[in-house]
Protein backbone atom coordinates (compact mmCIF):
# COMPACT_ATOMS: atom_id res chain seq x y z
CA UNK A 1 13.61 -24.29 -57.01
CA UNK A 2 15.35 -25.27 -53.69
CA UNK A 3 16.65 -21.65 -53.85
CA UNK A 4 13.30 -20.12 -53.71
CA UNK A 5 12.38 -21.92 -50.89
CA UNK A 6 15.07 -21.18 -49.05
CA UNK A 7 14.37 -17.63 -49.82
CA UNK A 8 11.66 -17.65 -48.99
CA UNK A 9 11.81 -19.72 -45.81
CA UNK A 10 14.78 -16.65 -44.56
CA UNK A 11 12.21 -14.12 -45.32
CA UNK A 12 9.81 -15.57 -43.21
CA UNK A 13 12.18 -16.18 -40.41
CA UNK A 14 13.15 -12.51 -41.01
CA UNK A 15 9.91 -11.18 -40.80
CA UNK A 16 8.93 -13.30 -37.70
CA UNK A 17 12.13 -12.19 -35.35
CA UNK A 18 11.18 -8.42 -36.15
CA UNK A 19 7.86 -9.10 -35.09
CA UNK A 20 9.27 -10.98 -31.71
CA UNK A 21 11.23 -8.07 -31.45
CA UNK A 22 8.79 -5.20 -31.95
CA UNK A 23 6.79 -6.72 -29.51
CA UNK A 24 9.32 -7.01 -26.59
CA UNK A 25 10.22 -3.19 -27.02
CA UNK A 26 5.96 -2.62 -26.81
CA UNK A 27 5.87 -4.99 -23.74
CA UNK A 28 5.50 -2.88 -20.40
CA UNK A 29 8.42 -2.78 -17.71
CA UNK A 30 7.92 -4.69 -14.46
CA UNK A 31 6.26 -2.40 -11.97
CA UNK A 32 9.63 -3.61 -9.71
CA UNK A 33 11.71 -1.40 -13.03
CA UNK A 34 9.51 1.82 -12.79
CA UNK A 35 10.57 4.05 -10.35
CA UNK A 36 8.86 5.97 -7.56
CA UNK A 37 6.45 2.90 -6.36
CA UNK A 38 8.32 2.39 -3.63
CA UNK A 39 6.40 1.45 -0.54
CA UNK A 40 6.14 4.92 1.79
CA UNK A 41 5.88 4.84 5.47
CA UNK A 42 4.64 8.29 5.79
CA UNK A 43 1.67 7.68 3.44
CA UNK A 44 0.82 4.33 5.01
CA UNK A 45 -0.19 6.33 8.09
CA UNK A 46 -1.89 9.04 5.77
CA UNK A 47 1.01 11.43 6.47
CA UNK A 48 3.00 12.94 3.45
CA UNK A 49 6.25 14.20 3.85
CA UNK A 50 8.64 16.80 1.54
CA UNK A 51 12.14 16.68 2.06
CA UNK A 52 13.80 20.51 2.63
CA UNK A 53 16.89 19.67 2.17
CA UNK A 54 17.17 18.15 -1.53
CA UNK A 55 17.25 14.99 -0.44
CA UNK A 56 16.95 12.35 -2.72
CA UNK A 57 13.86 9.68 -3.12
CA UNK A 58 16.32 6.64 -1.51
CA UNK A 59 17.05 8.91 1.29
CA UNK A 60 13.72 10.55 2.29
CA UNK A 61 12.65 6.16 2.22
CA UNK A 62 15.34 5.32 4.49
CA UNK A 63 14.79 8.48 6.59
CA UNK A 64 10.77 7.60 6.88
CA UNK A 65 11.36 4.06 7.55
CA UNK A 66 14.01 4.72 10.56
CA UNK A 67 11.44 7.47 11.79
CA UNK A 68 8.29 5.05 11.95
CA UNK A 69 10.41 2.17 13.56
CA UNK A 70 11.50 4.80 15.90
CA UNK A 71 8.04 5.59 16.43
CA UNK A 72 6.63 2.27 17.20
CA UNK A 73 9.19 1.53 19.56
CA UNK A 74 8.80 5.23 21.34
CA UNK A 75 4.76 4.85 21.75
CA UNK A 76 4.29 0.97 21.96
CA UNK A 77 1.76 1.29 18.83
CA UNK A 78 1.28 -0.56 15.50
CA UNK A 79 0.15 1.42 13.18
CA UNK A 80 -0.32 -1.23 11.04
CA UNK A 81 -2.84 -3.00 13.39
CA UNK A 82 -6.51 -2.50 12.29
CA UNK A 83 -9.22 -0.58 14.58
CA UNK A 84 -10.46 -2.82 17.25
CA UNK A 85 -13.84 -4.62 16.12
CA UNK A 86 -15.57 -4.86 19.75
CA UNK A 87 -18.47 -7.48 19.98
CA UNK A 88 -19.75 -9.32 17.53
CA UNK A 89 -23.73 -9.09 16.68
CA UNK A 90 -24.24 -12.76 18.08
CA UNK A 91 -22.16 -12.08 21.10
CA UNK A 92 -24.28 -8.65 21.82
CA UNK A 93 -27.24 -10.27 21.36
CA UNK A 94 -26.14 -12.84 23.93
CA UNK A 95 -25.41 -10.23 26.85
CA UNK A 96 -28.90 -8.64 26.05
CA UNK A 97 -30.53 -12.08 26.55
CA UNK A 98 -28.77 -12.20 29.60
CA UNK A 99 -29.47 -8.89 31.01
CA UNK A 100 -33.47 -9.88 30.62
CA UNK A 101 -33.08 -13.24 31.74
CA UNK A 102 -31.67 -11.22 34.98
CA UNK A 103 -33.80 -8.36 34.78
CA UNK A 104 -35.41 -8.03 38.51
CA UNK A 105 -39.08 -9.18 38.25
CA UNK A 106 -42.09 -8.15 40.27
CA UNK A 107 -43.54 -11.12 42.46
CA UNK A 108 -46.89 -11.94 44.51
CA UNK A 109 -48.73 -9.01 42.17
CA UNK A 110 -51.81 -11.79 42.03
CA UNK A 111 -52.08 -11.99 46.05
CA UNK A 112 -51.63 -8.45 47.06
CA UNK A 113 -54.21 -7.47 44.33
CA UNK A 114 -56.66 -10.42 45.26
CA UNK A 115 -56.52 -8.71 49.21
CA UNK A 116 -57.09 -5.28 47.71
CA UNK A 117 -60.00 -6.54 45.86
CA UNK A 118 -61.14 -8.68 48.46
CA UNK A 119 -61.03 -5.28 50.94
CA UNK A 120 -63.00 -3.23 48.73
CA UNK A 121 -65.56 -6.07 47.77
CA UNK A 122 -65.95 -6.19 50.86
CA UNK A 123 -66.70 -2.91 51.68
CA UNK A 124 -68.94 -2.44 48.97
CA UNK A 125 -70.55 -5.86 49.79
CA UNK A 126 -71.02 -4.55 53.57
CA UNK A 127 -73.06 -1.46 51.96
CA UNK A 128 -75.01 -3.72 49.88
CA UNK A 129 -76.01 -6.32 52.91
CA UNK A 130 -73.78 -9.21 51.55
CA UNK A 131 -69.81 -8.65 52.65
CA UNK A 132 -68.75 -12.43 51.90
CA UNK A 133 -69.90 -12.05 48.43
CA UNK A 134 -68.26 -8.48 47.70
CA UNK A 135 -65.25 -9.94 49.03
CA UNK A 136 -65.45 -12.76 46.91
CA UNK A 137 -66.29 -10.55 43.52
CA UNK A 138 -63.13 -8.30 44.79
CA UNK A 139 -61.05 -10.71 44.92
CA UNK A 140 -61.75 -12.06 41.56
CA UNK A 141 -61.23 -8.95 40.53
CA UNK A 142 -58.15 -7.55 42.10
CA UNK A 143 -56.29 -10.66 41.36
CA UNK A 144 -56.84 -9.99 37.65
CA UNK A 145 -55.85 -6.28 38.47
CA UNK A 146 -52.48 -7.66 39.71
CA UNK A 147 -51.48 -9.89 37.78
CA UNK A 148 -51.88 -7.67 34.86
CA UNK A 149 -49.73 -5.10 36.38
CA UNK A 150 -47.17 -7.37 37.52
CA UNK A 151 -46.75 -8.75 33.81
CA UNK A 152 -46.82 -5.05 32.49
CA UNK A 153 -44.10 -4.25 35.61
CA UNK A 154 -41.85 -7.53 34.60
CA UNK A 155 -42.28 -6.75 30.94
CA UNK A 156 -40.79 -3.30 31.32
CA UNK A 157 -37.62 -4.63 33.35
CA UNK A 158 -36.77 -6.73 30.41
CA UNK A 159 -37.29 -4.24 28.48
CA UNK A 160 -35.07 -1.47 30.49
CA UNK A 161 -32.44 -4.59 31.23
CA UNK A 162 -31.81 -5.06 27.01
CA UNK A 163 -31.81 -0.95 26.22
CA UNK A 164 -29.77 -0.56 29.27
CA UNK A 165 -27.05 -3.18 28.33
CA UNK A 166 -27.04 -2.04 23.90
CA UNK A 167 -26.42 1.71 25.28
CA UNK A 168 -23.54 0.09 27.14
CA UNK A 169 -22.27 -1.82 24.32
CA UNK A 170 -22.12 0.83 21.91
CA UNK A 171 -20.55 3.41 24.73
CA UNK A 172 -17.80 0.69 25.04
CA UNK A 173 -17.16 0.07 21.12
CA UNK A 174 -17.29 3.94 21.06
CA UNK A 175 -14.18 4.43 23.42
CA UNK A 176 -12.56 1.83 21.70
CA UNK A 177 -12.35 3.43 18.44
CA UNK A 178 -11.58 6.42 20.46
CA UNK A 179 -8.36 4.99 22.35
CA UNK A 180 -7.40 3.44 18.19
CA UNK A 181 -7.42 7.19 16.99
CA UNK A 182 -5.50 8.63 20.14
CA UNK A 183 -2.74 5.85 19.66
CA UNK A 184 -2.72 6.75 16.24
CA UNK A 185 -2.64 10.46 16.89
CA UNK A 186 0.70 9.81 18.92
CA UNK A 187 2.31 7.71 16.23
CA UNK A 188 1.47 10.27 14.05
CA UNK A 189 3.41 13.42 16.30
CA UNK A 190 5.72 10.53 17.18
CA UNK A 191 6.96 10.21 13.45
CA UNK A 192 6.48 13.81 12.36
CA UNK A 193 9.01 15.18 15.18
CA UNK A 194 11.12 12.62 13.75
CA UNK A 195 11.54 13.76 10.20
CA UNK A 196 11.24 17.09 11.22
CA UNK A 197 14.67 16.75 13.05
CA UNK A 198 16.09 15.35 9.82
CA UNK A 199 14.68 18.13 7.58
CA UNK A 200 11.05 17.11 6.18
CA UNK A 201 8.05 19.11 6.24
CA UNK A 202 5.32 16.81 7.34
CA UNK A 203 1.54 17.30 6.91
């Protein structure tokens, strides 16, 4: 009896070590084992380069890494940094408000139409026997005349004042970005010349 359950006991043992065992072999590598996923300078700065000269995958790394420090230090640019952002929406917003709150505005519209009115009113009035009273009516009138165009004058500066200042903002984040893909057009020319010289075709 005991000899059947050691038997049997060694069988299971068996059966569970060749199971361990099966399933180690079936386990996938470390990405750090496979090779070829080494980190590439070249294709960090969308750039691919293919060596002329046989050489091997350690050396075509070692030759693009030396060739993009080289080119940082020659142009002064990191690659690595990320295109500038400009403004934020809250902070554009802000300089708009500002522009209108300093937009030049149109004063004294009320008085200068009240005298118009009051000089035609009164000419009018003179025709009619009564000047005092056309002047009056005129007045009335013209200041309503002027203040209406004053607002519609004011209105439009704000207006003009806020367009004015987004076409700015957006001309500004526009040579921004432009400047970002200059710098990274040198880095670019920067790093190819370099692995050129140590025979690699770069595209």
């Amino acid at each position: 009896m005991q000899m059947k359950v050691v038997a049997k006991t060694a069988v299971n043992l068996g059966l569970m070590l060749t199971s361990a065992l099966f399933a180690s072999a079936q386990a996938p590598s470390s990405p750090a084992a496979q090779p070829g996923l080494a980190w590439s300078p070249a294709q960090s700065i969308d750039m691919f380069a293919f060596p002329k000269n046989g050489q091997n995958a350690d050396q075509q790394l070692k030759d693009e890494s030396e060739c993009y420090g080289s080119a940082k230090q020659r142009t002064g640019i990191d690659a690595q940094a990320p295109p500038p952002q400009g403004l934020s929406e809250e902070e554009k917003k802000a300089q708009q408000q500002q522009a209108v709150e300093n937009a030049p505005q149109m004063q004294g519209g009320r008085l200068r139409g009240a005298a118009r009115g009051a000089a035609g009113g009164a000419a009018i009035g003179a025709i009619a026997g009564d000047a005092g009273v056309g002047a009056g009516a005129g007045a009335v009138a013209g200041t309503m005349r002027g203040g209406m165009a004053q607002r519609r004058a004011n209105a439009q500066s704000k207006q003009q004042a806020a367009a004015q200042t987004a076409a700015a903002q957006k001309k500004a984040e526009e040579q921004l970005l432009l400047q970002h893909e200059e710098g990274m057009d040198t880095f670019q020319r920067a790093f190819a010349a370099c692995m050129d010289a140590r025979g690699y075709s770069v595209k």
